[in-house]
Protein backbone atom coordinates (compact mmCIF):
# COMPACT_ATOMS: atom_id res chain seq x y z
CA UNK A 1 17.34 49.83 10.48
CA UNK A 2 16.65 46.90 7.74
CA UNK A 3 14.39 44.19 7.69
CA UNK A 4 16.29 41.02 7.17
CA UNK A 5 14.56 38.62 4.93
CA UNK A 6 12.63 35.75 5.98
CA UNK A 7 14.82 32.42 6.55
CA UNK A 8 12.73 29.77 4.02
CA UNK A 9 11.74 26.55 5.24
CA UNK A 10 14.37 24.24 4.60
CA UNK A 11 13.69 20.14 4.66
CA UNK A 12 17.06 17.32 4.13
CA UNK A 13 16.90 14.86 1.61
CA UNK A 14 17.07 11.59 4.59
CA UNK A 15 18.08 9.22 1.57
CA UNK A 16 20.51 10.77 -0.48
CA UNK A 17 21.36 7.90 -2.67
CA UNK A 18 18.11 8.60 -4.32
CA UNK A 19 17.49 4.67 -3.51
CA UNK A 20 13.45 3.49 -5.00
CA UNK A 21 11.29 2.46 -7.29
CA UNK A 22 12.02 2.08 -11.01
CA UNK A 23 8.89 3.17 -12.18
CA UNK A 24 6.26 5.98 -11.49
CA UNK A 25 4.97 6.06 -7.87
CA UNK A 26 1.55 5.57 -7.63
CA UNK A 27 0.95 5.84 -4.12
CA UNK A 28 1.99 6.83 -0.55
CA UNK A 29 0.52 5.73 2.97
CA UNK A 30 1.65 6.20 6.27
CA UNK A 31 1.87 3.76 8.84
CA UNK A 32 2.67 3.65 12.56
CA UNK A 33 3.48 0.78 14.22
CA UNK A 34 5.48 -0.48 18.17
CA UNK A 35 8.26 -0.39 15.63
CA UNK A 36 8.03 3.12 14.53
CA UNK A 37 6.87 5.36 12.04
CA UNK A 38 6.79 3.76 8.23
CA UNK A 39 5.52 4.67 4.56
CA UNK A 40 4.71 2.43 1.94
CA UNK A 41 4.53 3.13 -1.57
CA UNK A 42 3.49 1.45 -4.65
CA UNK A 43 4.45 1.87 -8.09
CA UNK A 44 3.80 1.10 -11.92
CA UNK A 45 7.24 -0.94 -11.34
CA UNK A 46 5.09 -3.85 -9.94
CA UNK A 47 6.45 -3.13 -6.92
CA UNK A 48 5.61 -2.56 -3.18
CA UNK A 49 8.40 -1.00 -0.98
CA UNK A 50 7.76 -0.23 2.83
CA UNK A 51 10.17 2.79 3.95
CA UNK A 52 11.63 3.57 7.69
CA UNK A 53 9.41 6.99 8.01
CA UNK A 54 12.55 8.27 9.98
CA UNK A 55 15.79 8.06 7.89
CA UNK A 56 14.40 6.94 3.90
CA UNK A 57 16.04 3.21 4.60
CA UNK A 58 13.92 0.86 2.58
CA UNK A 59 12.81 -2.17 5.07
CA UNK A 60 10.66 -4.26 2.84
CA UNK A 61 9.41 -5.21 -0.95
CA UNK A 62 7.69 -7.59 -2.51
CA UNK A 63 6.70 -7.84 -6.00
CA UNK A 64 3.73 -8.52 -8.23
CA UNK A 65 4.35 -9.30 -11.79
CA UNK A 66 2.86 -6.06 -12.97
CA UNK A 67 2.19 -2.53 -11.87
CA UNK A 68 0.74 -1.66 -8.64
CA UNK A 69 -1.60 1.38 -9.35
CA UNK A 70 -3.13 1.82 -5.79
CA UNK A 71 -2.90 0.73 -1.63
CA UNK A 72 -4.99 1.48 1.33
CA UNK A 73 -5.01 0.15 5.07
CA UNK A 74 -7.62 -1.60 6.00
CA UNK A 75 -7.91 -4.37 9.24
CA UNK A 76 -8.51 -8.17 9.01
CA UNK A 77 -11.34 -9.46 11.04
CA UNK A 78 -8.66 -9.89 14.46
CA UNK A 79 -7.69 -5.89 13.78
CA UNK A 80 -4.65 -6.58 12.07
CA UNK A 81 -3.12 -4.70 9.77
CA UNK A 82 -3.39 -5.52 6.07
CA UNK A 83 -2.36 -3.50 2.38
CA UNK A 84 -4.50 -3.78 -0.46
CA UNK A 85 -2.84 -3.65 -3.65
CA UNK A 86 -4.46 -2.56 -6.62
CA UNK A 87 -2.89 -3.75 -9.31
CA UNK A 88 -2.98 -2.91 -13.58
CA UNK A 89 -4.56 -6.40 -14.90
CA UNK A 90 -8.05 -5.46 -11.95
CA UNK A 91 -6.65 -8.08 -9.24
CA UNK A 92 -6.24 -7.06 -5.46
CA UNK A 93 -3.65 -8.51 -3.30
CA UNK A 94 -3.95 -8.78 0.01
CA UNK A 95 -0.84 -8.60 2.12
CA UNK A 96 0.22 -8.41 5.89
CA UNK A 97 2.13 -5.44 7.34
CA UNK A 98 3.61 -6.14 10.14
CA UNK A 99 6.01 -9.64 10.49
CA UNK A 100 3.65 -12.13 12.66
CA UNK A 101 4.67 -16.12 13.59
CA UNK A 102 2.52 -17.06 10.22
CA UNK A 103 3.52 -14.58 8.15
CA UNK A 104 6.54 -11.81 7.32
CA UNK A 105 5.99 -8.24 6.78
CA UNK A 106 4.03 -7.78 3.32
CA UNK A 107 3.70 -12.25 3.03
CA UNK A 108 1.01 -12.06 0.56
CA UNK A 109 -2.03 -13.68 2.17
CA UNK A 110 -4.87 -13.28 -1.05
CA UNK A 111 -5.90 -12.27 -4.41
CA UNK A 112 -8.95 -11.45 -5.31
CA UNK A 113 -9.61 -11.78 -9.17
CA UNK A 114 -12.08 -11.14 -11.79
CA UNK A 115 -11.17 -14.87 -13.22
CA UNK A 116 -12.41 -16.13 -9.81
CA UNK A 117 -14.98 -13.15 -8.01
CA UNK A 118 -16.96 -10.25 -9.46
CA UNK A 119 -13.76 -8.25 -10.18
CA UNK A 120 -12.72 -5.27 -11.99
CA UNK A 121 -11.73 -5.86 -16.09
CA UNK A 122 -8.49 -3.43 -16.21
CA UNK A 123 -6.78 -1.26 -13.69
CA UNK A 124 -8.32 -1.09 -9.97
CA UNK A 125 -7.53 2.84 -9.61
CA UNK A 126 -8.92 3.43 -6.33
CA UNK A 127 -9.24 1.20 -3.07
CA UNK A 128 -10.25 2.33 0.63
CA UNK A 129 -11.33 0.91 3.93
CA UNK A 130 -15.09 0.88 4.72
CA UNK A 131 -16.69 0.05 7.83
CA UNK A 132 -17.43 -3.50 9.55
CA UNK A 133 -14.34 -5.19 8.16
CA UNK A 134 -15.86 -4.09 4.35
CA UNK A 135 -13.73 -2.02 1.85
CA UNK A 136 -14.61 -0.33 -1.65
CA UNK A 137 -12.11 -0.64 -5.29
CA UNK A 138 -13.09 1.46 -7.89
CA UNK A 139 -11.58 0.40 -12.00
CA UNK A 140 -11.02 1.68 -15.11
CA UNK A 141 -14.01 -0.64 -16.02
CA UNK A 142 -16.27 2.25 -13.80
CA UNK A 143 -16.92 -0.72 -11.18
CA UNK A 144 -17.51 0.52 -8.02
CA UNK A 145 -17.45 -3.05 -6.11
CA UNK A 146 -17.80 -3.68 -2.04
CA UNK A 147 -15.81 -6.36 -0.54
CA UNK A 148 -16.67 -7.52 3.12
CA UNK A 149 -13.74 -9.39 4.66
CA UNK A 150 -15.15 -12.97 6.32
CA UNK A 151 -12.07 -14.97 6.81
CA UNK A 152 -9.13 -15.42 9.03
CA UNK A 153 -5.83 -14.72 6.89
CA UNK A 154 -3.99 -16.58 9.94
CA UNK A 155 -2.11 -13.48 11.89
């Protein structure tokens, strides 16, 4: 008898119109919430987009006025969910995720500046939560700066 070949994994485009960004992507991160499963994605577009993780539909975006090079999770000091956005001129924006009786999904609620704070001069290429309501942004200036989160953003 023959061997028949192995089937390949196959995966469906869930978006087909090709619908996104209209720049390079710069990042990815999943997110569950009571909703359901999303991902949101930044790119150089200045642009962040949050995506149904389910069917590709695009459910949110906001803008910024110039790229968006990096996001990471982190919480604010209730254990909400917030996106930092790290962004080309070394500012981070601070945004809600989920919609809230203060705020909409992705309401910017802060930006953090090197005009204003000890920022980064150019890019901010890497961000990522730390522990006890702290996180970390690394920049093309070869800052490696550690924010601790003290206020209430009002979610």
């Amino acid at each position: 008898g023959t061997i028949p070949p192995p089937q390949q994994p196959q995966a469906q485009q869930q978006n087909p119109q090709g619908v996104g960004h209209a720049g390079p992507v710069t990042h990815l991160v999943p997110f569950e919430s009571p909703a359901g499963n999303f991902v949101i994605s930044s790119s150089l577009d200045g642009t962040v987009k949050a995506w149904n993780g389910s069917n590709g539909d695009c459910v949110a975006s906001e803008t910024h006025g110039q790229g968006v090079v990096t996001i990471a999770l982190t919480n604010d000091l209730k254990g909400n969910p917030i996106l930092l956005c790290g962004l080309e001129a070394g500012n981070i924006m601070i945004r809600s995720i989920l919609p809230s009786p203060n705020a909409p999904a992705l309401c910017l609620l802060f930006t953090l500046s090197a005009k204003y704070t000890a920022g980064h001069e150019g890019p901010v290429r890497a961000l990522r939560a730390g522990p006890a309501n702290t996180f970390y942004s690394g920049g093309s200036d070869g800052k490696l700066n550690v924010w601790e989160i003290t206020g209430d953003f009002g979610l």
